[in-house]
N, C-alpha and C. Protein backbone atom coordinates (compact mmCIF):
# COMPACT_ATOMS: atom_id res chain seq x y z
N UNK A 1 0.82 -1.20 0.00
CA UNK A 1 0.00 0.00 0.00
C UNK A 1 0.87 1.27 0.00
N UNK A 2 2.16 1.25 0.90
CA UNK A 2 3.06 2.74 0.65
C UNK A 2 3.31 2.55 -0.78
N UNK A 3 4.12 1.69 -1.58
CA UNK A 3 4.86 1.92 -2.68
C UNK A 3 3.52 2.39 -3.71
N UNK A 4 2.26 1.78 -3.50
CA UNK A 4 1.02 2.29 -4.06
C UNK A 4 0.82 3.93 -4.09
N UNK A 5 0.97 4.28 -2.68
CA UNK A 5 0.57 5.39 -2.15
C UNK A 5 1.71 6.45 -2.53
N UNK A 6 2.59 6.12 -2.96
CA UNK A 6 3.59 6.44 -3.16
C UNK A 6 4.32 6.70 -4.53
N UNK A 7 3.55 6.33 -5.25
CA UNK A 7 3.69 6.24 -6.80
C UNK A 7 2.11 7.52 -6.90
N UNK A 8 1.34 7.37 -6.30
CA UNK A 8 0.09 8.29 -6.58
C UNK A 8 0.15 9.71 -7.01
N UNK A 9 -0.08 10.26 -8.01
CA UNK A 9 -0.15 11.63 -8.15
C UNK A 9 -1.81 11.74 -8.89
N UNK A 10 -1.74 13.04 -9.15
CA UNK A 10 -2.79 13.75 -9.67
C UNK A 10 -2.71 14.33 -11.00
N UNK A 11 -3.40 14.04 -12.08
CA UNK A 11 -3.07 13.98 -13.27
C UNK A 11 -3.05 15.87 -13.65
N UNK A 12 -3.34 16.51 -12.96
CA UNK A 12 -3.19 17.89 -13.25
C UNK A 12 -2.38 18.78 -12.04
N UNK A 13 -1.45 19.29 -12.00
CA UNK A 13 -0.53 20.35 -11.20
C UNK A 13 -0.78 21.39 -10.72
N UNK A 14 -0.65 22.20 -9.89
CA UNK A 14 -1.36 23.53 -8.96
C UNK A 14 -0.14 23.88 -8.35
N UNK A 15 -0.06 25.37 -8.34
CA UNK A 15 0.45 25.58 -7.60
C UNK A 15 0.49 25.70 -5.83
N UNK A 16 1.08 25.22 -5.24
CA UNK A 16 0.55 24.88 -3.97
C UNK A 16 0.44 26.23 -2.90
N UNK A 17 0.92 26.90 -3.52
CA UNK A 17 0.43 27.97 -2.47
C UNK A 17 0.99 28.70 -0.77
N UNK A 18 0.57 29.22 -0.08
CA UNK A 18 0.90 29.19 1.15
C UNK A 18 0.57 28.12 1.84
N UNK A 19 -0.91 27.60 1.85
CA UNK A 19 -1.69 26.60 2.56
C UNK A 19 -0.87 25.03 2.16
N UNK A 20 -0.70 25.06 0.83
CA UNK A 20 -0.06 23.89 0.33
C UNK A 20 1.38 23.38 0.70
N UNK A 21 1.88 24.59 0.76
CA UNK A 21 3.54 24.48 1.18
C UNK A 21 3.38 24.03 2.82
N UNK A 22 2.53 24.40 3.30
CA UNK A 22 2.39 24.15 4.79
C UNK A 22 2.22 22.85 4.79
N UNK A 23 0.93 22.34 4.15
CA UNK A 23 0.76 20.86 4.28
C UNK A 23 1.42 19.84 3.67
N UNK A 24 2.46 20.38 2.88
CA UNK A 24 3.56 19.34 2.28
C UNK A 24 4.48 18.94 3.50
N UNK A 25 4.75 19.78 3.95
CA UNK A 25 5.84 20.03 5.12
C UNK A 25 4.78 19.13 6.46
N UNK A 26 3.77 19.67 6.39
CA UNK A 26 3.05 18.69 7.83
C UNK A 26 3.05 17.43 7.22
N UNK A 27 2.67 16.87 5.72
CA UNK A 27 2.48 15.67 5.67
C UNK A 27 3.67 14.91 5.85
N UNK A 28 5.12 15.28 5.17
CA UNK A 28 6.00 14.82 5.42
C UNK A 28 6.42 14.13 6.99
N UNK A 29 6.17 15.24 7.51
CA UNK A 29 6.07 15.06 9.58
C UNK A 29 5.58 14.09 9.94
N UNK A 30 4.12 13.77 9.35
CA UNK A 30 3.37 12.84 9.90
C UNK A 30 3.68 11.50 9.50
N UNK A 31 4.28 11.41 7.81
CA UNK A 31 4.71 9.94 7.52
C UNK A 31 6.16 9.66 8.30
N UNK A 32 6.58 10.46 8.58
CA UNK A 32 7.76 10.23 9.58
C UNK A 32 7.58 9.79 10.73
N UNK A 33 5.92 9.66 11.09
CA UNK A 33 5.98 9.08 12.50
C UNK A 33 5.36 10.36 13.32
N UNK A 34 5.96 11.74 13.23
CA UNK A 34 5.73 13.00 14.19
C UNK A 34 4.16 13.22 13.79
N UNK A 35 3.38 12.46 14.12
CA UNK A 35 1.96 12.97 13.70
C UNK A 35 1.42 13.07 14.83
N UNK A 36 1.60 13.32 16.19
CA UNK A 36 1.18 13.30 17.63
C UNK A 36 1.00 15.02 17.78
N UNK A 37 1.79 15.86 17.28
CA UNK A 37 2.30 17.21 17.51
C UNK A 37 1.51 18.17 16.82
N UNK A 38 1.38 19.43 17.35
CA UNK A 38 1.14 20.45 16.94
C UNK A 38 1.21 20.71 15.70
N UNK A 39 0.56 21.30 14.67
CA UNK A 39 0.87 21.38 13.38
C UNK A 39 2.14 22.57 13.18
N UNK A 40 2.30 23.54 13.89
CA UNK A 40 3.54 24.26 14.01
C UNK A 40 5.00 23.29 14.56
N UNK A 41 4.39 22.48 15.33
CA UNK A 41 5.69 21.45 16.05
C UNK A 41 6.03 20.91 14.56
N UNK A 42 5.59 20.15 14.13
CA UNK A 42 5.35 19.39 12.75
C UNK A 42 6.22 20.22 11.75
N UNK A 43 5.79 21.55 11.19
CA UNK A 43 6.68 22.43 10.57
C UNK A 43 7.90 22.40 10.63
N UNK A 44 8.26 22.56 12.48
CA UNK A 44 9.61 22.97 12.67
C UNK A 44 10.05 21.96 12.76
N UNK A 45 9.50 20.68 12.57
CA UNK A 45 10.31 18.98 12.53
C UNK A 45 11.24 18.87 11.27
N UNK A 46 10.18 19.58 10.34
CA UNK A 46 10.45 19.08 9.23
C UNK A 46 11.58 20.14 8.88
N UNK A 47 11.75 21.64 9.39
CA UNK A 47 12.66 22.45 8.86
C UNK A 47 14.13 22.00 9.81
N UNK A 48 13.61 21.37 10.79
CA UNK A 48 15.09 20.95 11.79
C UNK A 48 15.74 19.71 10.75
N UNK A 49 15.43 18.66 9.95
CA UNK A 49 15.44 18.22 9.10
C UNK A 49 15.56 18.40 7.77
N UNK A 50 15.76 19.25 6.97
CA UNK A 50 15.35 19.98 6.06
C UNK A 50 17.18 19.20 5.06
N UNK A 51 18.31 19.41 5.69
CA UNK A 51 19.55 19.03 5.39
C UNK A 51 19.09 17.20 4.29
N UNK A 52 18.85 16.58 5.75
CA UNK A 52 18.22 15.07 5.49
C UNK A 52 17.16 14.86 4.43
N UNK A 53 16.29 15.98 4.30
CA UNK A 53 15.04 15.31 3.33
C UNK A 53 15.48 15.73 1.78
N UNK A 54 16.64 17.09 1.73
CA UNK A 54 17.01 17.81 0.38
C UNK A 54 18.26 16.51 0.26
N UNK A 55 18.76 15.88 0.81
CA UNK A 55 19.69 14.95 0.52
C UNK A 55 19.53 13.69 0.11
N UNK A 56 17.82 13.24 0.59
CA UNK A 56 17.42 12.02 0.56
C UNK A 56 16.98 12.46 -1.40
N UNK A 57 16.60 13.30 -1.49
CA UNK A 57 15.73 13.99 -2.85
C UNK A 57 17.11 13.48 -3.63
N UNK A 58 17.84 13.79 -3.70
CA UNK A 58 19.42 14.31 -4.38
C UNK A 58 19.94 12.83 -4.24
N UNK A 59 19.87 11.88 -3.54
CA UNK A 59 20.66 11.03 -3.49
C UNK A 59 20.26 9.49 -2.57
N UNK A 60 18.93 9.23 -3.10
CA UNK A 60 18.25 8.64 -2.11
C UNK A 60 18.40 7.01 -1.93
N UNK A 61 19.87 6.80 -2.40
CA UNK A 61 20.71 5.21 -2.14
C UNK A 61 21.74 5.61 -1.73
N UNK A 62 21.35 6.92 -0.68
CA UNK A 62 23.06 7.13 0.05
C UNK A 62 23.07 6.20 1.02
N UNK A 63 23.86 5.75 2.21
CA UNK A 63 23.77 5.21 3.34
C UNK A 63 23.24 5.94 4.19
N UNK A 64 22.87 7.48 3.91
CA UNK A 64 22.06 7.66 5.10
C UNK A 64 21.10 7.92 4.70
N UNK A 65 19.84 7.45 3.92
CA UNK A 65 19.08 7.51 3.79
C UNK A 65 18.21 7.29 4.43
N UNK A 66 17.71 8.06 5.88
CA UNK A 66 16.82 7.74 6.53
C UNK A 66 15.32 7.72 6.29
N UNK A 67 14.86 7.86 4.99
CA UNK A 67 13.61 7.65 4.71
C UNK A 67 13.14 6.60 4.53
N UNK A 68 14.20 5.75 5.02
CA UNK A 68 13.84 4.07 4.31
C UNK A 68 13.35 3.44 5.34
N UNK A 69 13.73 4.35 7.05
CA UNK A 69 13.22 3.84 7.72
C UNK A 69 11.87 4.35 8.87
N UNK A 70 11.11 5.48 7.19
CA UNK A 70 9.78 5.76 8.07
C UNK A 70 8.66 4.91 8.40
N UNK A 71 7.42 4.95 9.08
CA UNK A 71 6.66 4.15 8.81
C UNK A 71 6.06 3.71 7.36
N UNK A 72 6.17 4.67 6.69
CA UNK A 72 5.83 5.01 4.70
C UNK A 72 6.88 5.10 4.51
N UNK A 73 7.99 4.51 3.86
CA UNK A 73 9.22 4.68 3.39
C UNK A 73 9.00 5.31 2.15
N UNK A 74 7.86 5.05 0.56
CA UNK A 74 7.92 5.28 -0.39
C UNK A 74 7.27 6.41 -0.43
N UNK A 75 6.20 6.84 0.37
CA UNK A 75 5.51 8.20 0.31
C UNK A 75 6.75 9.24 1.15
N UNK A 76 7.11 9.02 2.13
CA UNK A 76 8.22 9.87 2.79
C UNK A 76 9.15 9.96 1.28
N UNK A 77 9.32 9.60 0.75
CA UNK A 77 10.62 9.76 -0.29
C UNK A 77 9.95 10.48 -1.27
N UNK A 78 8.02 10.13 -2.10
CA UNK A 78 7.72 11.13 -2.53
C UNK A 78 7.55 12.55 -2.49
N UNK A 79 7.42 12.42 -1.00
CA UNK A 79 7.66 14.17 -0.47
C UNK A 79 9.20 14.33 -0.29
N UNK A 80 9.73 13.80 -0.08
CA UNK A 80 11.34 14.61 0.13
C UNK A 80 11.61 15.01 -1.38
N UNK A 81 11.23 14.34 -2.57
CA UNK A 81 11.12 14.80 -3.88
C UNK A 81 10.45 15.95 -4.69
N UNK A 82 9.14 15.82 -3.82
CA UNK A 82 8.40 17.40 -3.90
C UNK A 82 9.21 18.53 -3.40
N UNK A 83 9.16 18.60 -1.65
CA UNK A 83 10.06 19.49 -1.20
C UNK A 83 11.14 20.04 -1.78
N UNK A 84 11.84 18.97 -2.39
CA UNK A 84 13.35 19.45 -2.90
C UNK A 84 13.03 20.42 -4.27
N UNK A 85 12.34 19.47 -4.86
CA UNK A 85 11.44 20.26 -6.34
C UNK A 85 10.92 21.62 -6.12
N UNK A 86 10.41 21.91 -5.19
CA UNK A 86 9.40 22.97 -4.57
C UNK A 86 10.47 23.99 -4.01
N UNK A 87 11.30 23.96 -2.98
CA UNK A 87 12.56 24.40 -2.82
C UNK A 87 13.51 25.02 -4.08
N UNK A 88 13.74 23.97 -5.28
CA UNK A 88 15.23 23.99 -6.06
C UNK A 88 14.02 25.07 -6.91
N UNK A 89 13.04 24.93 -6.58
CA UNK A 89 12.24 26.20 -8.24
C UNK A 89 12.65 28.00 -7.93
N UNK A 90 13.12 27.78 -6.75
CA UNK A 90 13.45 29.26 -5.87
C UNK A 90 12.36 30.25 -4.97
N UNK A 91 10.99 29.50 -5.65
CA UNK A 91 9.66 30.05 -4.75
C UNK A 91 8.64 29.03 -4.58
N UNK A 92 8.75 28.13 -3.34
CA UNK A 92 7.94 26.82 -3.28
C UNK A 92 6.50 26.72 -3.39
N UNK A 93 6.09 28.27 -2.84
CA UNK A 93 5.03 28.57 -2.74
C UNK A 93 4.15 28.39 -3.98
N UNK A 94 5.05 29.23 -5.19
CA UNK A 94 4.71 29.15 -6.91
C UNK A 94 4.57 27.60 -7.34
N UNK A 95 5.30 26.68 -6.77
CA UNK A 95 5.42 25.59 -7.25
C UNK A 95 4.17 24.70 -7.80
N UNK A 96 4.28 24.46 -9.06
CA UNK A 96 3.14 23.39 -9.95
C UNK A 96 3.51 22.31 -9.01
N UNK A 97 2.27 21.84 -8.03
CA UNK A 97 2.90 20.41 -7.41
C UNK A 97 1.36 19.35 -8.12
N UNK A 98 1.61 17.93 -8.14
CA UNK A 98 0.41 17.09 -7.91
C UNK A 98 0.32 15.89 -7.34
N UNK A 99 1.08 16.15 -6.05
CA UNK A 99 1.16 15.26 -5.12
C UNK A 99 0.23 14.87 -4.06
N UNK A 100 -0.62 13.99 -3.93
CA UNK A 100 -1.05 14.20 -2.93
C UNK A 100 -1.07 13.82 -1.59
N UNK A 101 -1.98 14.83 -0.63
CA UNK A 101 -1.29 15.14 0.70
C UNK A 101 -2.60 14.77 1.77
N UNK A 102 -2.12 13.78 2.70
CA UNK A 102 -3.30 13.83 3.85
C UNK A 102 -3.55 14.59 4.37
N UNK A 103 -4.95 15.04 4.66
CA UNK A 103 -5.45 15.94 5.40
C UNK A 103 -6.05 15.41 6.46
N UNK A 104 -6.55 16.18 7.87
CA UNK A 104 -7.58 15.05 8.08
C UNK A 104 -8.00 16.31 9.10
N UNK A 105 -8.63 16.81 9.45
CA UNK A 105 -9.48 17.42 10.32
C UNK A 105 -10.71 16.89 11.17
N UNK A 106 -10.36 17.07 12.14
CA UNK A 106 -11.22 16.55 13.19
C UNK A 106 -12.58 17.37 13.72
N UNK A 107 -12.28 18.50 13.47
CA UNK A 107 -13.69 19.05 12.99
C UNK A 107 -14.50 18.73 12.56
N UNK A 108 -14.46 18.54 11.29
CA UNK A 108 -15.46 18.07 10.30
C UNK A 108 -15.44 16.61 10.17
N UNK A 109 -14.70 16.06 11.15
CA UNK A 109 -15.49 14.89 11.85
C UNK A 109 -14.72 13.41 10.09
N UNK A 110 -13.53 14.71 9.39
CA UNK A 110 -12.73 13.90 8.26
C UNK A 110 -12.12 12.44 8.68
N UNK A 111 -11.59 11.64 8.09
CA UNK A 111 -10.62 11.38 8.25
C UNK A 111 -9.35 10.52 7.33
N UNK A 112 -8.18 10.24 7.67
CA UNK A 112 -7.55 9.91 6.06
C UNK A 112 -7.99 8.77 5.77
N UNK A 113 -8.82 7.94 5.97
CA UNK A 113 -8.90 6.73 5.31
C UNK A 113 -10.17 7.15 4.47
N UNK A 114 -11.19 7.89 4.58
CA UNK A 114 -11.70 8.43 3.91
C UNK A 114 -11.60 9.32 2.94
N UNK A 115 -10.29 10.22 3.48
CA UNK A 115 -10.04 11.27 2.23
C UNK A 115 -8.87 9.97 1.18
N UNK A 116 -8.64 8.86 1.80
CA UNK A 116 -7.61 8.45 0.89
C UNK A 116 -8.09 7.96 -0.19
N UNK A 117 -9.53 7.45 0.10
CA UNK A 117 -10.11 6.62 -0.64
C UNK A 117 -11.12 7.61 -1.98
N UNK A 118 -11.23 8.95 -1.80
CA UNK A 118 -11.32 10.01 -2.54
C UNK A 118 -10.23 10.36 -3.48
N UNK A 119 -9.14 10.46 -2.73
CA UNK A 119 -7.76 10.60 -3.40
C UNK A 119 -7.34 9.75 -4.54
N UNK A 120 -7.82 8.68 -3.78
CA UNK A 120 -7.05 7.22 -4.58
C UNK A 120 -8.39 7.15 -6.21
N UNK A 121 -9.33 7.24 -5.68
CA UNK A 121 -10.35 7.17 -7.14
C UNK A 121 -10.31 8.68 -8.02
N UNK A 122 -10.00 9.70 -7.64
CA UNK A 122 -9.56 10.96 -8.21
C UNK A 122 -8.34 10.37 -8.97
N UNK A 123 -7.06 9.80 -8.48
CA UNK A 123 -6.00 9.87 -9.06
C UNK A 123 -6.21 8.64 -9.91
N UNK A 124 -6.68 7.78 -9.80
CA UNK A 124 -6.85 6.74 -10.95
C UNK A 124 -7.44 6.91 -11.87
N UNK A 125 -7.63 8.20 -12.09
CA UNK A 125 -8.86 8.52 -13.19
C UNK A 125 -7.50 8.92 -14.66
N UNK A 126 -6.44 9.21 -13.70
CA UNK A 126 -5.17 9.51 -15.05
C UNK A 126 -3.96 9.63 -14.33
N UNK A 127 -3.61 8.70 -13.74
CA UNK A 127 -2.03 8.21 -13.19
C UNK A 127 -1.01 7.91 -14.02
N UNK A 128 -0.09 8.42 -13.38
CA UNK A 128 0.96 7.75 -14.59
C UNK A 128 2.44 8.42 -13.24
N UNK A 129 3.06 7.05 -13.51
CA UNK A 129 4.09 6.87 -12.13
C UNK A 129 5.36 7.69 -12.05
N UNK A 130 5.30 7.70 -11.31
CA UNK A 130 6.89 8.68 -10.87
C UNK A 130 8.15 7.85 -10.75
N UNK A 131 8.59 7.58 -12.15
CA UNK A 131 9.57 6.42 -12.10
C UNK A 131 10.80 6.44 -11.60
N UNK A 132 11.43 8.04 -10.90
CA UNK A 132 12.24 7.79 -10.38
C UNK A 132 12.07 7.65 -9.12
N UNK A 133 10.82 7.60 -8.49
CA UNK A 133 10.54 7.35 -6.93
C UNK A 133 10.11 6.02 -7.00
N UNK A 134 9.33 5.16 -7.84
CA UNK A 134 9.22 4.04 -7.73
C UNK A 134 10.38 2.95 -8.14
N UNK A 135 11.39 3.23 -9.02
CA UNK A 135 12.82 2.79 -8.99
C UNK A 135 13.48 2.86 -7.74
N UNK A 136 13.67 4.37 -7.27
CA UNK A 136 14.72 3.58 -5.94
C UNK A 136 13.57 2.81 -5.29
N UNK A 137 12.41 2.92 -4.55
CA UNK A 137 11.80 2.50 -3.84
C UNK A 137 11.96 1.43 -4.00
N UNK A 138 11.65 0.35 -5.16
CA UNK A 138 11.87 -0.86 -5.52
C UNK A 138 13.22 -1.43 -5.47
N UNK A 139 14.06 -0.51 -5.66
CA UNK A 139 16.15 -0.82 -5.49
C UNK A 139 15.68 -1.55 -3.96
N UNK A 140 15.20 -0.07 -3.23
CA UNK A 140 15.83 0.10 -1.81
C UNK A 140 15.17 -1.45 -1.26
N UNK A 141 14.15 -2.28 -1.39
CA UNK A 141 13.58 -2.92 -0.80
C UNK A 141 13.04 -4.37 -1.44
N UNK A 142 13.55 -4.05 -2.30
CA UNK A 142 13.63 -5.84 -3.23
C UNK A 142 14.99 -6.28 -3.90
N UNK A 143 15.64 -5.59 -3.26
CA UNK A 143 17.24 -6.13 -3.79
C UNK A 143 17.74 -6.32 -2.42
N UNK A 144 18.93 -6.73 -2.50
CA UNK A 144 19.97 -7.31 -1.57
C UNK A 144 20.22 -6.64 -0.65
C-alpha cells in the first residue's frame, strides 16, 4: 500500500500555495511518525530536518538515507522529492505540485482513510508513475 501510495499523483498540477507548502511540510512530519504534535511542532520537525530530506531527494541510495526507515518509506521519499522540487524552483510557494497530501481534520469529523479513498479514485482517473521514486523505492527494498 506505501509503494502504491507512493507512486500516486494527480493527473493535473497547482500551484501549492501558502496553505499547500504548509501541508507538504506537515504531511512529510506525519509519515515520519511525528503525527502526535502540533501542526507548528510538525513544521519545525520538518525544517530541523530539512539538510536530510534535500539529501534524501538528491541522493536517495546514500547510506544515510533515513527515509527508508519511516513508517511510509515510499511516500516519505515522494515528499522529500516534492520538497526538494518545490525548494530547487526558488519560490515553493509558486510551485506546480500534484502530489497528494493527507489531510484530516477533526472538525469536520474527516478522516484519512476516507479522504484516501477520494484521493485514490480521483487519481486513478489519469495516473501515470513517478519512475524515479518508484525505482529507488523498488532498489531500496527488493534487492539485496
Amino acid at each position: 500500500c506505501d509503494l502504491d501510495r507512493g507512486l500516486l499523483t494527480f493527473p493535473d498540477t497547482k500551484p501549492l500555495g501558502a496553505r499547500g507548502w504548509r501541508w507538504l511540510q506537515i504531511h512529510l512530519a506525519n509519515l515520519c511518525g511525528f503525527d502526535k504534535a502540533s501542526h507548528d511542532e510538525r513544521l519545525a520537525w520538518t525544517e530541523k530536518h530539512m539538510d536530510l530530506i534535500l539529501a534524501s531527494a538528491r541522493d536517495p541510495l546514500s547510506p544515510t538515507a533515513w527515509w527508508k526507515n519511516s513508517e511510509s518509506p515510499c511516500q516519505t521519499l515522494a515528499a522529500c522529492f516534492e520538497i526538494a522540487a518545490a525548494i530547487d524552483s526558488g519560490d515553493p510557494e509558486s510551485y506546480a505540485s500534484n502530489l497528494p497530501v493527507h489531510q484530516a481534520d477533526r472538525a469536520m469529523g474527516c478522516n484519512i482513510t476516507l479522504l484516501w479513498l477520494v484521493i485514490t479514485k480521483v487519481a486513478h482517473t489519469s495516473i501515470w508513475c513517478r519512475n524515479r521514486a518508484r525505482r529507488t523505492c523498488t532498489r531500496a527494498f527488493c534487492t539485496k
